[in-house]
Protein backbone atom coordinates (compact mmCIF):
# COMPACT_ATOMS: atom_id res chain seq x y z
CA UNK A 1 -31.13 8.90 -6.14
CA UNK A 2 -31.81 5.32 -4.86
CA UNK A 3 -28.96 2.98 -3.97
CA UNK A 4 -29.43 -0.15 -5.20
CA UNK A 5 -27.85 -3.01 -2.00
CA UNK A 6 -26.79 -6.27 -3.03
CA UNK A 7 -26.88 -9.27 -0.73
CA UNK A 8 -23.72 -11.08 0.11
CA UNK A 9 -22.12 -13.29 2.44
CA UNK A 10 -18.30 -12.64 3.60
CA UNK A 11 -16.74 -14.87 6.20
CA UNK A 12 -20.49 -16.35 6.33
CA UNK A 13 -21.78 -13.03 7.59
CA UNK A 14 -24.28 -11.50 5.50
CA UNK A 15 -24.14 -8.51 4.55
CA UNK A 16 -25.84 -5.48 2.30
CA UNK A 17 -23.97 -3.44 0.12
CA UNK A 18 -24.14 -0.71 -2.39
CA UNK A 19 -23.88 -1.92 -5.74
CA UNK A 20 -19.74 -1.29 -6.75
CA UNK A 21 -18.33 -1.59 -4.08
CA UNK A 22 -15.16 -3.13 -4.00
CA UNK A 23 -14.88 -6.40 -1.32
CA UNK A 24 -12.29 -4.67 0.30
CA UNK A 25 -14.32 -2.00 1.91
CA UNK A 26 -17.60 -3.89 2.06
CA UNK A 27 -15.24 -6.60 4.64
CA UNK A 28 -13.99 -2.71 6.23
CA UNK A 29 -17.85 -1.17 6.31
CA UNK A 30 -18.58 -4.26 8.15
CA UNK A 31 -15.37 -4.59 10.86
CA UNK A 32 -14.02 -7.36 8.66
CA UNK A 33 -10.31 -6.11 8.50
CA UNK A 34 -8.58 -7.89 5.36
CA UNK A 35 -4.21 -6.67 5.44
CA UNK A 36 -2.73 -4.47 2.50
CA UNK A 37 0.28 -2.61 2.13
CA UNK A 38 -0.66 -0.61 -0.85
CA UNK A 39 -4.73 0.35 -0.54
CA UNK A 40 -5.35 3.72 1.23
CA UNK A 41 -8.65 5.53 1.56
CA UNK A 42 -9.11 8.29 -0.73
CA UNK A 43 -6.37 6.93 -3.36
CA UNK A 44 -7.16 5.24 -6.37
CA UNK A 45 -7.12 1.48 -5.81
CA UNK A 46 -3.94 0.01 -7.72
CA UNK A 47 -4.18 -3.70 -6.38
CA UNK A 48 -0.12 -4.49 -6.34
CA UNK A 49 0.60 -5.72 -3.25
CA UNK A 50 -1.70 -8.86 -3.51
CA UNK A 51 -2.10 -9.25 0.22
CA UNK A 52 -5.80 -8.53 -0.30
CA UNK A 53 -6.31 -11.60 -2.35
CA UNK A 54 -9.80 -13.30 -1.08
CA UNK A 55 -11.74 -16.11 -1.91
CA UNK A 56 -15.03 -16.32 -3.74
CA UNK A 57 -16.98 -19.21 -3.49
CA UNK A 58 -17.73 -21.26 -7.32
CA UNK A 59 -14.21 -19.91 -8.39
CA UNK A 60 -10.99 -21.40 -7.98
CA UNK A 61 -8.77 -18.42 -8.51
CA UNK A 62 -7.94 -15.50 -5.99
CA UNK A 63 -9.23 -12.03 -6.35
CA UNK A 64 -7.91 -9.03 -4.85
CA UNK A 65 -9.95 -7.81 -2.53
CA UNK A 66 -9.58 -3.60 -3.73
CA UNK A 67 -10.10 -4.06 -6.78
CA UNK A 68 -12.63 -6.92 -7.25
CA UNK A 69 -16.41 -5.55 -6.89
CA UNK A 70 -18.88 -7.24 -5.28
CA UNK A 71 -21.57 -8.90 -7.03
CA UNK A 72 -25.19 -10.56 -5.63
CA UNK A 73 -25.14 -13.05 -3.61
CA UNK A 74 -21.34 -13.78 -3.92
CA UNK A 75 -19.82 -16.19 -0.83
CA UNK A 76 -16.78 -14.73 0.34
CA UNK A 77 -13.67 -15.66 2.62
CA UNK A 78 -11.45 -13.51 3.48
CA UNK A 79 -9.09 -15.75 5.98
CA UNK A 80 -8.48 -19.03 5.41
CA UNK A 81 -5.28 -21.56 5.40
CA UNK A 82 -4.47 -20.79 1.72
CA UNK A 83 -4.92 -17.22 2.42
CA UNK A 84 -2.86 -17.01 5.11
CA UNK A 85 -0.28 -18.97 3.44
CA UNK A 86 0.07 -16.85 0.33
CA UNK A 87 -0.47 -14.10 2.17
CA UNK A 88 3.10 -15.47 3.95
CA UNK A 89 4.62 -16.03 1.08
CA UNK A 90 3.73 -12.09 -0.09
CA UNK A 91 5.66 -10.74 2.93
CA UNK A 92 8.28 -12.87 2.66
CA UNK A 93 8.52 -12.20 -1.40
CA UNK A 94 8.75 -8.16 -0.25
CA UNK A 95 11.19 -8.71 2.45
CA UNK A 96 13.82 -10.84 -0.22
CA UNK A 97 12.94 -7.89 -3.04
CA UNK A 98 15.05 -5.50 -2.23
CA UNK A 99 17.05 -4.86 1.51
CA UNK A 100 15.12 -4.40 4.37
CA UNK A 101 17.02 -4.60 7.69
CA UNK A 102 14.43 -3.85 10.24
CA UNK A 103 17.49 -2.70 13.07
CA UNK A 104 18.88 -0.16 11.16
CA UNK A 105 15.83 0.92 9.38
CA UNK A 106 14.61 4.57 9.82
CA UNK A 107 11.31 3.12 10.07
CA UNK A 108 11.95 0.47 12.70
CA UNK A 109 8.55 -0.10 14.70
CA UNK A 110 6.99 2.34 12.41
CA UNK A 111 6.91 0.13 9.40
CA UNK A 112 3.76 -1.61 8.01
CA UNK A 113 5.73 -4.51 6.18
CA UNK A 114 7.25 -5.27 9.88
CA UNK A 115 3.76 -5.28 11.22
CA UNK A 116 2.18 -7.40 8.43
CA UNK A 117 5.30 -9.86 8.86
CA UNK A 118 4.72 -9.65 12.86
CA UNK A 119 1.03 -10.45 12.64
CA UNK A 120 1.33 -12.99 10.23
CA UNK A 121 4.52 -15.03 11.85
CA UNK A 122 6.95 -14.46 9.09
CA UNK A 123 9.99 -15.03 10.75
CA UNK A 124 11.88 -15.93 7.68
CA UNK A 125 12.46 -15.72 4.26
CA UNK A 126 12.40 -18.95 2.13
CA UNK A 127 13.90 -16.93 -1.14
CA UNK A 128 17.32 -15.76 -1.70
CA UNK A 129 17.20 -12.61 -0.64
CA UNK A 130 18.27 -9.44 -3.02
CA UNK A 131 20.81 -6.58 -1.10
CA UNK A 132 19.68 -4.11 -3.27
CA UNK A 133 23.08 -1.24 -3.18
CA UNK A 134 20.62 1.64 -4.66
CA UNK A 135 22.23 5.21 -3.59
CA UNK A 136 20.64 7.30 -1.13
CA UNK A 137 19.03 10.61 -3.27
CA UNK A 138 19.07 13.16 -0.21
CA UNK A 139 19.38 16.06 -2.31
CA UNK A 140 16.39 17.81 -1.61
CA UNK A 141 16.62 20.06 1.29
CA UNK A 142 15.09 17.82 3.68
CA UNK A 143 13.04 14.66 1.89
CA UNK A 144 14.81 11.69 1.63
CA UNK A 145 14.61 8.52 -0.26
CA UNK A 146 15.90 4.95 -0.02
CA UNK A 147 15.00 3.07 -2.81
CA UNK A 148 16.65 0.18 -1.48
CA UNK A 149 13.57 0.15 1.08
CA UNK A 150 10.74 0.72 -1.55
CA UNK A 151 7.90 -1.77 -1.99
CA UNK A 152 6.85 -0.21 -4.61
CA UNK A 153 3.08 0.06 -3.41
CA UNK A 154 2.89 3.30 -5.67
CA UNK A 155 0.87 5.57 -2.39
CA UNK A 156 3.48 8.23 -2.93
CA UNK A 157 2.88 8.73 -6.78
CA UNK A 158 -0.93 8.70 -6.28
CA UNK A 159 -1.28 10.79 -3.11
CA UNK A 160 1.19 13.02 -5.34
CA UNK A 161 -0.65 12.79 -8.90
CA UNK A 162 -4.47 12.68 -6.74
CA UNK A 163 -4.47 14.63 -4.21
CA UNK A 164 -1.63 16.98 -5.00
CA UNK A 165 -2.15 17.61 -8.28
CA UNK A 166 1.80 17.85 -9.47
CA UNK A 167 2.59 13.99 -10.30
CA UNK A 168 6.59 14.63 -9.95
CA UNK A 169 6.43 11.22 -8.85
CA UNK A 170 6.26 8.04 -11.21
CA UNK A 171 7.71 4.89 -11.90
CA UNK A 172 10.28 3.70 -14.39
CA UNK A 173 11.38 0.19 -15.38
CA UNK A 174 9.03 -2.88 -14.98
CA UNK A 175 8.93 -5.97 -12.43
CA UNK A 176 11.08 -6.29 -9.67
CA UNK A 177 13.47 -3.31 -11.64
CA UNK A 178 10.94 -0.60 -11.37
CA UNK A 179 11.93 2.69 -9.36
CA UNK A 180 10.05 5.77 -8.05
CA UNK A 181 11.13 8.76 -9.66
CA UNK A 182 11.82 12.58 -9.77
CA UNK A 183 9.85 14.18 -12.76
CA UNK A 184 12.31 12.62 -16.26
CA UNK A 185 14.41 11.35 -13.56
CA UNK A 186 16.19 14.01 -11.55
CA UNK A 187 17.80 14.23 -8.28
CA UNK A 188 14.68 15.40 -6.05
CA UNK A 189 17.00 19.00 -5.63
CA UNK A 190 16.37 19.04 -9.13
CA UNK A 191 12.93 18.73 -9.79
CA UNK A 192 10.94 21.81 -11.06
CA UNK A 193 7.38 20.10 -9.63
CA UNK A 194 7.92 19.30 -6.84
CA UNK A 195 6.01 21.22 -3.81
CA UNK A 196 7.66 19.73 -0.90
CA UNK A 197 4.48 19.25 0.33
CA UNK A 198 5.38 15.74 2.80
CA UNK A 199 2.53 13.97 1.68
CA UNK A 200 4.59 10.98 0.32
CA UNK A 201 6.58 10.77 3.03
CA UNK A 202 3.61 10.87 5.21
CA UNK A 203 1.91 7.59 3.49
CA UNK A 204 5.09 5.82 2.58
CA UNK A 205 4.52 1.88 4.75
CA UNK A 206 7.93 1.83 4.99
CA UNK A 207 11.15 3.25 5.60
CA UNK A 208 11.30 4.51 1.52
CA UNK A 209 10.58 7.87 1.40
CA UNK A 210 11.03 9.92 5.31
CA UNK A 211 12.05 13.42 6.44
CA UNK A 212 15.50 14.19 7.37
CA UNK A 213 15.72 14.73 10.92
CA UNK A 214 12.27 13.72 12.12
CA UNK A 215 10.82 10.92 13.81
CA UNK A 216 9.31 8.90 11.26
CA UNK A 217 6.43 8.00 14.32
CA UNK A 218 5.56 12.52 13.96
CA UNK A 219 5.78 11.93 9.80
CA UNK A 220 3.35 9.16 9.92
CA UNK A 221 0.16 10.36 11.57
CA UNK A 222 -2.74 8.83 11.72
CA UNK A 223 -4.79 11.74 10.30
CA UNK A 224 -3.31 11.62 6.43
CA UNK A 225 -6.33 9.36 5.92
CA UNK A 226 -9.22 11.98 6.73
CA UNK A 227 -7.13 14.81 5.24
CA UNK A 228 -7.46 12.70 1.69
CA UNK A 229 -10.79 12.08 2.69
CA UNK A 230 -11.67 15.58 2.93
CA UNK A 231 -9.39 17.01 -0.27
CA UNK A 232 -11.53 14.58 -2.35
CA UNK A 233 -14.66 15.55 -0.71
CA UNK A 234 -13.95 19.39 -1.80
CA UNK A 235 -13.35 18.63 -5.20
């Protein structure tokens, strides 16, 4: 079956791509890197974290980038001043959300919000900041998690509703209030769906959801990308 390409420009490179593709991974397919915190190959594109957000030339609004197809002959830019200032303004929304202290975090140096902060020189927060006093649910015999860390990027309840079929994980609540949770909302010990399979703790960007006892550097391997990859490439 043919593909049919569409021409487009994107940092005024142009560029062919396959008709549906979303801007996100027609900037990747062509080494234009644009940051997100809650995109992963091989998971459903949910478009909350809003770093993504590019421009598109004849519009005056921002689209994000994973969830926004291309179309012919659309103009895009992906880093500009405005980006990069909203993009700022993201991070620093994040960091004031809930209580992230990157010194006594478990995911200190292993943390993609630190790294899009670093790379972006957010070295403060311009919003009163929320110390979130969530407890700890450590119940299960060796996942752990903080919700007082969550960024609520959702990777954990689609790698665990996609890829491992059980969906014990989900959200409750709306906004800035939302929480991941356990099945109706049990203590992980308690859950009856739950394989204990690591896979959320593996693609967690932060220091949310980690394994007692292990170096959160071993828990995060690079390689949970191509084993998504090739689950969905079985099915």
């Amino acid at each position: 079956m043919s593909v049919n390409l569409l021409k487009l420009k994107i940092d005024g490179v142009e560029v062919s791509v396959p008709e549906g593709t979303m801007i996100l991974k027609a900037a990747k397919d062509n080494g234009i890197i644009i940051p997100t915190l809650c995109n992963l190959e091989g998971l459903a594109p949910y478009g909350g974290c809003r770093l993504c957000l590019v421009e598109i030339s004849g519009s005056p609004k921002l689209f994000p980038a994973c969830i926004t197809p291309v179309g012919p002959n659309m103009e895009i830019t992906t880093n500009s001043d405005r980006l990069k200032e909203y993009r700022k303004m993201v991070v620093q929304m994040l960091l004031a959300e809930r209580t992230h202290i990157c010194s006594v975090c478990v995911a200190n140096d292993h943390c993609e919000l630190q790294a899009m902060a670093n790379q972006l020189g957010v070295d403060h927060v311009m919003f009163e900041r929320k110390f979130t006093q969530e407890p700890i649910d450590s119940t299960h015999d060796f996942l752990v998690i903080d919700r007082n860390r969550c960024i609520l990027c959702t990777r954990c309840i689609r790698i665990c509703d996609q890829i491992e079929g059980v969906h014990t994980l989900d959200l409750k609540l709306r906004g800035k209030d939302s929480e991941v949770i356990m099945d109706l909302d049990e203590h992980w010990a308690n859950s009856c769906s739950c394989t204990s399979c690591r896979k959320c703790a593996k693609v967690c960007p932060v220091g949310a959801i980690y394994i007692e006892g292990e170096p959160i550097g071993h828990t995060k391997n690079k390689e949970i990308a191509a084993f998504i990859r090739d689950r969905r490439n079985r099915r």
